[in-house]
Protein backbone atom coordinates (compact mmCIF):
# COMPACT_ATOMS: atom_id res chain seq x y z
CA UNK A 1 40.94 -114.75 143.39
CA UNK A 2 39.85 -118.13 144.83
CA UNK A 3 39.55 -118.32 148.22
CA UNK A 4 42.35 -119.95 150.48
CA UNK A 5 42.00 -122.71 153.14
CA UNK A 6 44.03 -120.95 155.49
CA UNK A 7 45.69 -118.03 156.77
CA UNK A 8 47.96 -117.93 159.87
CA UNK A 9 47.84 -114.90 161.71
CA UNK A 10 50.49 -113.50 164.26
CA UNK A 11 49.81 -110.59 166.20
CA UNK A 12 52.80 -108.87 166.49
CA UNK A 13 54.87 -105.55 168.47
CA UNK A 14 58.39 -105.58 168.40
CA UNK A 15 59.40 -109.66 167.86
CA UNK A 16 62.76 -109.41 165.64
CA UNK A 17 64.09 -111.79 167.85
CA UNK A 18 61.46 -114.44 166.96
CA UNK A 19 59.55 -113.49 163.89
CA UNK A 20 61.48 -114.95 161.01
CA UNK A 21 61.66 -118.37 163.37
CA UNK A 22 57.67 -118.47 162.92
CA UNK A 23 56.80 -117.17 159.79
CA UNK A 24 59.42 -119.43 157.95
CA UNK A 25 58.05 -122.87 160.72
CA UNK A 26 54.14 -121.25 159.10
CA UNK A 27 55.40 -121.20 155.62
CA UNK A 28 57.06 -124.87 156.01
CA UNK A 29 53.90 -125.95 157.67
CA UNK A 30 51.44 -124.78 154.48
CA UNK A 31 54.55 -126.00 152.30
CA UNK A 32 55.19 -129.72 153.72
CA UNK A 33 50.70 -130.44 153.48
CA UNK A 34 50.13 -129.01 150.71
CA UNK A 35 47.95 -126.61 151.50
CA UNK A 36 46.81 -123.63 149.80
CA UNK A 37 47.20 -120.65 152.50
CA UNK A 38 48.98 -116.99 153.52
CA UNK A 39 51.14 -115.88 156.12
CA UNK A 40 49.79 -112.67 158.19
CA UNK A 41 51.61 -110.47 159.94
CA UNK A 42 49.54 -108.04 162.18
CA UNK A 43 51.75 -105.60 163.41
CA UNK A 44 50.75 -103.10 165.98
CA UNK A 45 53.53 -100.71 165.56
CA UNK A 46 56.77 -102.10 165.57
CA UNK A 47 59.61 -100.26 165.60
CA UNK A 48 62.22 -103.11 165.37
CA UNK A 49 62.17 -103.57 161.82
CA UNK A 50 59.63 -106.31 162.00
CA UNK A 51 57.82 -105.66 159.65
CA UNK A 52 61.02 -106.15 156.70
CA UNK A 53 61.37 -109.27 158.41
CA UNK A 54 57.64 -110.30 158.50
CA UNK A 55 58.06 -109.68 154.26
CA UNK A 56 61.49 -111.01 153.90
CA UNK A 57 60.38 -114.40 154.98
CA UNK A 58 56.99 -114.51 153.04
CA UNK A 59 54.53 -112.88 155.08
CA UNK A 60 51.90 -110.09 154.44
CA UNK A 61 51.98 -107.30 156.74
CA UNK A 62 48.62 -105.62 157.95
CA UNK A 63 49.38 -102.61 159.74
CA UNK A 64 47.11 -101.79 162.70
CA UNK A 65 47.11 -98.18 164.77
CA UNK A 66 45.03 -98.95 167.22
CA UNK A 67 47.50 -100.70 170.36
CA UNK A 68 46.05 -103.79 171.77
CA UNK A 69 46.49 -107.61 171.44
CA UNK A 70 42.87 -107.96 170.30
CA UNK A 71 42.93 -104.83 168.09
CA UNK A 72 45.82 -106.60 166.34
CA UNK A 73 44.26 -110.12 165.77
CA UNK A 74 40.93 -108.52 164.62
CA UNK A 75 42.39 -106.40 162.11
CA UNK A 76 44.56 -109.37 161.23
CA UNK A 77 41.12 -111.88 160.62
CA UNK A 78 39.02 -108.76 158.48
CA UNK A 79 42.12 -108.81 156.29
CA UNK A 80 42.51 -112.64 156.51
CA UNK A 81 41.80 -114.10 152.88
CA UNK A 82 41.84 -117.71 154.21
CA UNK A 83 38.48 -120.22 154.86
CA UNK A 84 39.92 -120.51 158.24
CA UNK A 85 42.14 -118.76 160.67
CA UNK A 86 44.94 -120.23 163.12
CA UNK A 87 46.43 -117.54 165.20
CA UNK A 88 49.49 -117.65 167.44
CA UNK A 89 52.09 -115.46 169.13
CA UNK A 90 54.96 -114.37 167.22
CA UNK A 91 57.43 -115.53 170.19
CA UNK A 92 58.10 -119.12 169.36
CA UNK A 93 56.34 -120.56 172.07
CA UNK A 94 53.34 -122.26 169.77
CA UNK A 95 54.38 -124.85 167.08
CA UNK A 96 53.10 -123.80 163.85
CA UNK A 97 53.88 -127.27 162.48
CA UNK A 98 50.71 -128.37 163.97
CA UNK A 99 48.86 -126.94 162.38
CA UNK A 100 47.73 -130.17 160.15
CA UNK A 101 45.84 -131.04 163.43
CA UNK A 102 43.49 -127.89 164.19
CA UNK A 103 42.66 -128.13 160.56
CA UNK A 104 40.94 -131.58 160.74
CA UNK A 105 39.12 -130.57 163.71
CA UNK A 106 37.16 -127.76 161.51
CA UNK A 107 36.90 -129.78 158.38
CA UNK A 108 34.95 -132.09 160.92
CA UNK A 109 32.83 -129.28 161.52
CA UNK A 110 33.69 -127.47 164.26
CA UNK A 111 33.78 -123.51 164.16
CA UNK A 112 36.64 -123.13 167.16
CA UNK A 113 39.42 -125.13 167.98
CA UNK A 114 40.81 -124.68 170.96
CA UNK A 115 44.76 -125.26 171.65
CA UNK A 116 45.33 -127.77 175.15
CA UNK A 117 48.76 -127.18 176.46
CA UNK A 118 47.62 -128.91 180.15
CA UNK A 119 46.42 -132.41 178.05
CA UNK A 120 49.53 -131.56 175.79
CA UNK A 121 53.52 -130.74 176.67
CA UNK A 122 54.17 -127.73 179.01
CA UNK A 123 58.22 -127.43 178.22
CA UNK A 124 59.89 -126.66 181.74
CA UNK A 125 60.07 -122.69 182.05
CA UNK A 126 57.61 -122.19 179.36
CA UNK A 127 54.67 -120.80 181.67
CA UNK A 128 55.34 -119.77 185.38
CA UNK A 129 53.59 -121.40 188.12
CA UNK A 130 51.34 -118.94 189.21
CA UNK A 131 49.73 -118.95 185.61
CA UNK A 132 49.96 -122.89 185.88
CA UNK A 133 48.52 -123.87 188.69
CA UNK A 134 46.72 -120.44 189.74
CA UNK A 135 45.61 -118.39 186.85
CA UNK A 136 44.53 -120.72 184.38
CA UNK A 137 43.09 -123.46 185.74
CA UNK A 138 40.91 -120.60 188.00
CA UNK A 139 39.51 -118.72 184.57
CA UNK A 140 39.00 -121.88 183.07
CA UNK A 141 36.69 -122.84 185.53
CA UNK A 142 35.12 -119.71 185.94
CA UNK A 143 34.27 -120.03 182.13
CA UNK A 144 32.90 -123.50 181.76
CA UNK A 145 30.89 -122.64 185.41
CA UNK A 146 29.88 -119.05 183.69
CA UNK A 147 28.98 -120.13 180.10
CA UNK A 148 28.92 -123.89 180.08
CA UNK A 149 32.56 -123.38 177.85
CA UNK A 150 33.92 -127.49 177.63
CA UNK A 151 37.46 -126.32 176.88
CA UNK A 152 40.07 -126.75 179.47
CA UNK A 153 42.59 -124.08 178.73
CA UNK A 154 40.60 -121.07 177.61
CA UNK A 155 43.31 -118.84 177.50
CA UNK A 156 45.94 -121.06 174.75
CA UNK A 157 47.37 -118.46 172.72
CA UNK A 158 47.16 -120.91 169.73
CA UNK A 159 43.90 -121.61 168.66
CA UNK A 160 41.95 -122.08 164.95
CA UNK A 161 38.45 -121.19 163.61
CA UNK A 162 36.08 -120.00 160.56
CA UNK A 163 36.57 -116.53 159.73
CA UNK A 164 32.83 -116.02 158.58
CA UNK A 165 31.84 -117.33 162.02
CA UNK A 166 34.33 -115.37 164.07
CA UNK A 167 33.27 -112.00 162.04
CA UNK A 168 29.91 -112.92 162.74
CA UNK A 169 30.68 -112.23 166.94
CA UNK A 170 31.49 -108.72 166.23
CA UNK A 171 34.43 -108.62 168.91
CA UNK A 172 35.33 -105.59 170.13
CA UNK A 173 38.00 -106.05 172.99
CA UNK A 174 41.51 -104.82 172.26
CA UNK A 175 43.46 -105.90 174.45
CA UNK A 176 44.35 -109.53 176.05
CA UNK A 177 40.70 -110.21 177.04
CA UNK A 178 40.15 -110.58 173.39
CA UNK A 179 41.32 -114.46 173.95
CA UNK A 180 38.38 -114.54 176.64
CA UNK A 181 35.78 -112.90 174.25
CA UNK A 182 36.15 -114.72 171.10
CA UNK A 183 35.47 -118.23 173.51
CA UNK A 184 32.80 -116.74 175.35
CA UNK A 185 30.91 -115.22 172.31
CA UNK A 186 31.47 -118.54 170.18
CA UNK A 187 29.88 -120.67 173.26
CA UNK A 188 27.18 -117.76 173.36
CA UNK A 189 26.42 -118.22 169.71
CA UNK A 190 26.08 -122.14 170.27
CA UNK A 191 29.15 -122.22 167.79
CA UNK A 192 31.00 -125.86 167.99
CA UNK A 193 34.30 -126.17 169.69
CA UNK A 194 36.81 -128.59 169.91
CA UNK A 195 40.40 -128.69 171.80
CA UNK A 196 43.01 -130.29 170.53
CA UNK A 197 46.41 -130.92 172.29
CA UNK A 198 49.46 -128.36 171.81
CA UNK A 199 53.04 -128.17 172.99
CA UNK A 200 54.12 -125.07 175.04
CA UNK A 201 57.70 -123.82 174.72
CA UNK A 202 59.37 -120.96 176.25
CA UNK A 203 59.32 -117.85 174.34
CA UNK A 204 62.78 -117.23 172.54
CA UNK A 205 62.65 -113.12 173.17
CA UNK A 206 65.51 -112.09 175.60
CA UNK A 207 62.81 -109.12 176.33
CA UNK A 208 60.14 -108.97 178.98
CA UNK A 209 56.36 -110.67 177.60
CA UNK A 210 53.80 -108.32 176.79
CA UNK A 211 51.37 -110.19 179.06
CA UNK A 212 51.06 -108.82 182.92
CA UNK A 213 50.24 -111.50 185.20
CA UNK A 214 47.68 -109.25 187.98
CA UNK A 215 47.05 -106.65 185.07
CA UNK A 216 45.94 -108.96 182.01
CA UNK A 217 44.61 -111.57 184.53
CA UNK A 218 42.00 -109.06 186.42
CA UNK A 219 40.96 -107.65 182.37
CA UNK A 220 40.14 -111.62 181.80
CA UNK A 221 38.05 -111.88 185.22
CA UNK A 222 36.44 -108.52 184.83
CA UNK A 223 35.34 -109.75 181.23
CA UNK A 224 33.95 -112.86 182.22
CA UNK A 225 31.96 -110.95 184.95
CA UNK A 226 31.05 -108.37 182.64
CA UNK A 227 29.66 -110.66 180.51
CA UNK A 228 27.24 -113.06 182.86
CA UNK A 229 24.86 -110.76 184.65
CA UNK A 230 23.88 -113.72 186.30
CA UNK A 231 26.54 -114.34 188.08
CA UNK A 232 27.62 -110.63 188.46
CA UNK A 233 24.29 -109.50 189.91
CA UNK A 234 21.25 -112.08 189.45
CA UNK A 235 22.80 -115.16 191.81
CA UNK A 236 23.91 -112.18 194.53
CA UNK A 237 21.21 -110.40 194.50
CA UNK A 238 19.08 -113.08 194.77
CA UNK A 239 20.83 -114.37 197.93
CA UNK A 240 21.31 -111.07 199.45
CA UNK A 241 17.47 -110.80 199.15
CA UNK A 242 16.49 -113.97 200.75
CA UNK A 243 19.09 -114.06 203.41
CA UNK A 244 17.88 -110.86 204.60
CA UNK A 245 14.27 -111.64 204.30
CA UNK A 246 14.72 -115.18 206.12
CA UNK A 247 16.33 -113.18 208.99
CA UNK A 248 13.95 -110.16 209.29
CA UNK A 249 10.93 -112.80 209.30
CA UNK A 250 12.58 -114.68 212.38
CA UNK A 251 13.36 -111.15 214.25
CA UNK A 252 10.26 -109.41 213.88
CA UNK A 253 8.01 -111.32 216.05
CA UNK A 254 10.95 -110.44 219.16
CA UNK A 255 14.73 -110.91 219.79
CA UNK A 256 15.68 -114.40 219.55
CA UNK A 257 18.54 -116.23 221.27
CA UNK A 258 21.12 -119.03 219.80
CA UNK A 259 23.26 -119.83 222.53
CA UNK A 260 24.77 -117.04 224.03
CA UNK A 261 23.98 -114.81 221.66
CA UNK A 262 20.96 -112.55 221.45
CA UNK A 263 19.76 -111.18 218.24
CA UNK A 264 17.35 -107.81 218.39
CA UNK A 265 16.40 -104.77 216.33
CA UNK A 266 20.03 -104.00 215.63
CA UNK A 267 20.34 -107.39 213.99
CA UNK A 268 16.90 -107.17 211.91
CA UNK A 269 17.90 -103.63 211.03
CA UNK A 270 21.01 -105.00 208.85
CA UNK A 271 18.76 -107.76 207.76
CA UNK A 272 16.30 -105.33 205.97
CA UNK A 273 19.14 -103.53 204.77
CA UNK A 274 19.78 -106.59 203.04
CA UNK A 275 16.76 -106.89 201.48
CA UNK A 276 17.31 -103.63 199.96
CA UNK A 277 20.40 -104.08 198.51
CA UNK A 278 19.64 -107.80 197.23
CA UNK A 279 16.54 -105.55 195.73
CA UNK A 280 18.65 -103.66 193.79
CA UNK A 281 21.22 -105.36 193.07
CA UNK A 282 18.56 -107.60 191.18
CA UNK A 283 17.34 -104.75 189.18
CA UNK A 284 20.63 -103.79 187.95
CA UNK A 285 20.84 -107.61 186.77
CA UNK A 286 17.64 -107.02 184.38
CA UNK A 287 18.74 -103.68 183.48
CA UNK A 288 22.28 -105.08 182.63
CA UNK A 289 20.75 -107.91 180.45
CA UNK A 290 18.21 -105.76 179.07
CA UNK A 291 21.03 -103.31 177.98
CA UNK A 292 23.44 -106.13 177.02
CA UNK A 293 20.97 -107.40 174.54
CA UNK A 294 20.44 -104.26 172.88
CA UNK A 295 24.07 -103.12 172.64
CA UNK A 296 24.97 -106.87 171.08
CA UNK A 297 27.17 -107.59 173.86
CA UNK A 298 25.19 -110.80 174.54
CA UNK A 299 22.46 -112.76 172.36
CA UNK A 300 19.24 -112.83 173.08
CA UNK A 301 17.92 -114.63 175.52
CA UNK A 302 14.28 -116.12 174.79
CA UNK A 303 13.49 -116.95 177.61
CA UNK A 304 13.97 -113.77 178.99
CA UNK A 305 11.94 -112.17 176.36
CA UNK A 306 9.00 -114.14 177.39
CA UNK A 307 8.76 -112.74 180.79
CA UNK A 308 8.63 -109.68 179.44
CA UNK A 309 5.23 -110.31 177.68
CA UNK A 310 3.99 -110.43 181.65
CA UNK A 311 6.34 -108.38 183.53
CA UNK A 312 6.10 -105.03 181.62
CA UNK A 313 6.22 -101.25 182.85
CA UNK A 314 2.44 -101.44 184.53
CA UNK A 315 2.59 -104.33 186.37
CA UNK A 316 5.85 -103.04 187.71
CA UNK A 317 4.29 -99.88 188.71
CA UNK A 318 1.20 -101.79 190.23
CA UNK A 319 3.55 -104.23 192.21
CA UNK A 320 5.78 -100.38 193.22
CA UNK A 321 1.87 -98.89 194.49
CA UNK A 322 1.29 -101.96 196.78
CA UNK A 323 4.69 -102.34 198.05
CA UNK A 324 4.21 -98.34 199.14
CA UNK A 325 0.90 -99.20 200.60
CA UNK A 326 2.06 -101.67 202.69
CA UNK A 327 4.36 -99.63 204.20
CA UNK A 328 1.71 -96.56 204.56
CA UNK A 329 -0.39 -99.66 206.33
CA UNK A 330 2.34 -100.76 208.65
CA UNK A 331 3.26 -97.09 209.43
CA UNK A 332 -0.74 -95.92 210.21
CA UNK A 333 -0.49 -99.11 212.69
CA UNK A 334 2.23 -97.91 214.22
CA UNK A 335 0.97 -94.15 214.62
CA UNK A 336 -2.33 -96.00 216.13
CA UNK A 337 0.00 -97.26 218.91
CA UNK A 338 1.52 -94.91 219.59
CA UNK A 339 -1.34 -92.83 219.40
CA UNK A 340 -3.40 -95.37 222.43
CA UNK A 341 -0.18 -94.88 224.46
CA UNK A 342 -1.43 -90.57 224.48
CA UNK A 343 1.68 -90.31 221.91
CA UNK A 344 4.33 -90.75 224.84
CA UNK A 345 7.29 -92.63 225.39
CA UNK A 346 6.88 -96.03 223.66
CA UNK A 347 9.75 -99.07 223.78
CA UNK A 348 12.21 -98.07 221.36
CA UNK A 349 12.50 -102.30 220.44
CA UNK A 350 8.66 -102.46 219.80
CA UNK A 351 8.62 -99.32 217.34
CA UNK A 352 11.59 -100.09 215.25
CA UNK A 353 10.05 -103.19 214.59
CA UNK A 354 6.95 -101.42 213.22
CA UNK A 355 8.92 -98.56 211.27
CA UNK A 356 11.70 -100.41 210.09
CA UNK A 357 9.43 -102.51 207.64
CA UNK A 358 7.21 -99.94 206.78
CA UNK A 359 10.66 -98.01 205.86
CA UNK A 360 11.46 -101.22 203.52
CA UNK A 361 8.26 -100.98 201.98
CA UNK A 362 8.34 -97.98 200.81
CA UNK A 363 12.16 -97.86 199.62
CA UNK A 364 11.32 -101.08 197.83
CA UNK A 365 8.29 -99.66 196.35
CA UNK A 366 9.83 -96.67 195.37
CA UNK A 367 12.74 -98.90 193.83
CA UNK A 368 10.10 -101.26 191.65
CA UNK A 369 8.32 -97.65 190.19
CA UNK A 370 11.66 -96.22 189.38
CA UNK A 371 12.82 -99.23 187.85
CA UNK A 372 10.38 -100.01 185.98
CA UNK A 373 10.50 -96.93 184.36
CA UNK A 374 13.88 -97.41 183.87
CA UNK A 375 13.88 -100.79 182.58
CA UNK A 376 11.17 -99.89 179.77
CA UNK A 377 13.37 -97.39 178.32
CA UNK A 378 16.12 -99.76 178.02
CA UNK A 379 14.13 -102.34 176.17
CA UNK A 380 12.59 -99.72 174.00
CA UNK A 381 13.74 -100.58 170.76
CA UNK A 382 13.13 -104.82 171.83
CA UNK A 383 11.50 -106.36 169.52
């Protein structure tokens, strides 16, 4: 069988209401351009009777067990027989009559095409403010500030692309995040993208959607988090660090005053614990990349590949010994004071500023062994 230039894909759960509307707008759509496609059905379980209507009106129904709005649409493109793929809701809210447009964007060469409902028509009562001027626009940002993503809307349910290059991201997500992980893994392969403009229309089910705003919108954030250990851990911990190192510096020498307010050891005492925790929050951003990497969550990352020619398992434990050192050092001063004074009372102010550090030192060099360790058995099987 020779291969098609197109299927259309619908994920679908329970849409008699709208179904025949959009497979018989897809079929007119192929029909009216002459082109050579399929109509796909991907139902997750209806028990409406979708699924008759899906064939009555010319569609091919995939069955899929597993729940999930992205377990749906990825059975839906492995059984796809189509060059390309547009995918929409089954609701009536996307045009498939537009599809002419998307289709000229990937025979330009583009391996995504991204729907634009903001540069296009948003119909009133078609999407509620909050997801308007709150939820997308924030996720949006947080994507092209995250991975560099140039599309506006990242979350338009309508969308086209090649099916070899989507299959290539092995997606895994089932649920609505799967919008957010087939446009962060295409960016992350350096695939091409493109937006074109779309018209929004309110859905024609008299039924609640199957999208929850505070639900499906914290699934999107935690995904985009999930996937940028950068800006989960590196960019934090990486602050944390230097803010509390910048602050213990200026309070060891003696409490300091701005104004009115005085700053002593109970103020350097947070600051260190800063340190720590910037510490390890940094080595949970390695060990997340590291592990990412491996698991084929995210590509690899040369760069980070080469500092792991230097950085390896011994010079971690070397930089670990002379961490703990330092803090042996700093405590055998203190004991020396203390040990002038005929070991009496000493000024509480003048020996937390001695033990605290030496304290630091050696939780940070017991942190650098210990992850290090760690850290070489996640990047084991590295190449």
């Amino acid at each position: 069988m020779s291969e098609l230039l197109v299927t259309i894909l619908m994920p679908c759960l329970n849409e008699a209401e709208t179904l025949a509307f959009c497979v018989r707008q897809a079929v007119t759509a192929l029909r009216d351009n002459n082109i050579s496609g399929e109509v796909v059905v991907a139902d997750n379980g209806s028990t409406d009777g979708s699924q008759k209507i899906a064939t009555d009106e010319g569609a091919r129904v995939v069955p899929v067990p597993v729940r999930g709005y992205g377990a749906a649409l990825m059975a839906g493109i492995e059984a796809a027989q189509g060059k390309y793929v547009l995918m929409a809701d089954a609701d009536a809210s996307y045009d498939f009559g537009q599809l002419p447009r998307f289709l000229t964007k990937l025979e330009e060469g583009n391996d995504l095409v991204m729907g634009n409902r903001f540069s296009g028509e948003i119909k009133p009562g078609a999407m509620p403010p909050l997801h308007r001027y709150l939820g997308n626009p924030v996720l949006s940002a947080i994507g092209r500030i995250f991975f560099k993503i140039p599309a506006r809307d990242f979350h338009c349910g309508i969308r086209a692309f090649r099916r070899d290059a989507m299959l290539g991201l092995n997606l895994r997500t089932t649920g609505m995040e799967f919008a957010s992980e087939m446009v962060v893994k295409s960016s992350l392969a350096n695939l091409r993208l493109a937006e074109v403009p779309t018209t929004l229309s309110p859905d024609g089910r008299s039924r609640a959607p199957h999208l929850r705003t505070w639900r499906d919108g914290w699934r999107h954030l935690r995904f985009l988090l999930l996937f940028s250990p950068r800006w989960l851990f590196l960019y934090p911990g990486i602050i944390t660090f230097f803010i509390g190192a910048i602050l213990s510096v200026w309070l060891l020498p003696g409490p300091q005053t701005v104004g009115r307010w005085t700053f002593d050891v109970d103020t350097l005492t947070y600051s260190l614990g800063l340190v720590l925790i910037g510490a390890h929050i940094f080595v949970f951003a390695v060990s997340a990349r590291v592990f990412g990497t491996q698991e084929g969550f995210l590509p690899p990352n040369p760069k980070f590949e080469r500092i792991f020619q230097y950085v390896n398992l011994e010079v971690g434990l070397i930089f670990g010994c002379i961490l703990l050192l330092a803090g042996l050092g700093i405590l055998g001063y203190a004991v020396n004071i203390w040990h002038r004074a005929g070991f009496g009372d000493l000024s509480p102010q003048r020996m937390l500023r001695l033990t605290l550090p030496s304290a630091t030192c050696f939780m940070l060099g017991v942190e650098a062994i210990f992850g290090s360790f760690f850290l070489s058995l996640l990047g084991m099987n590295r190449r």
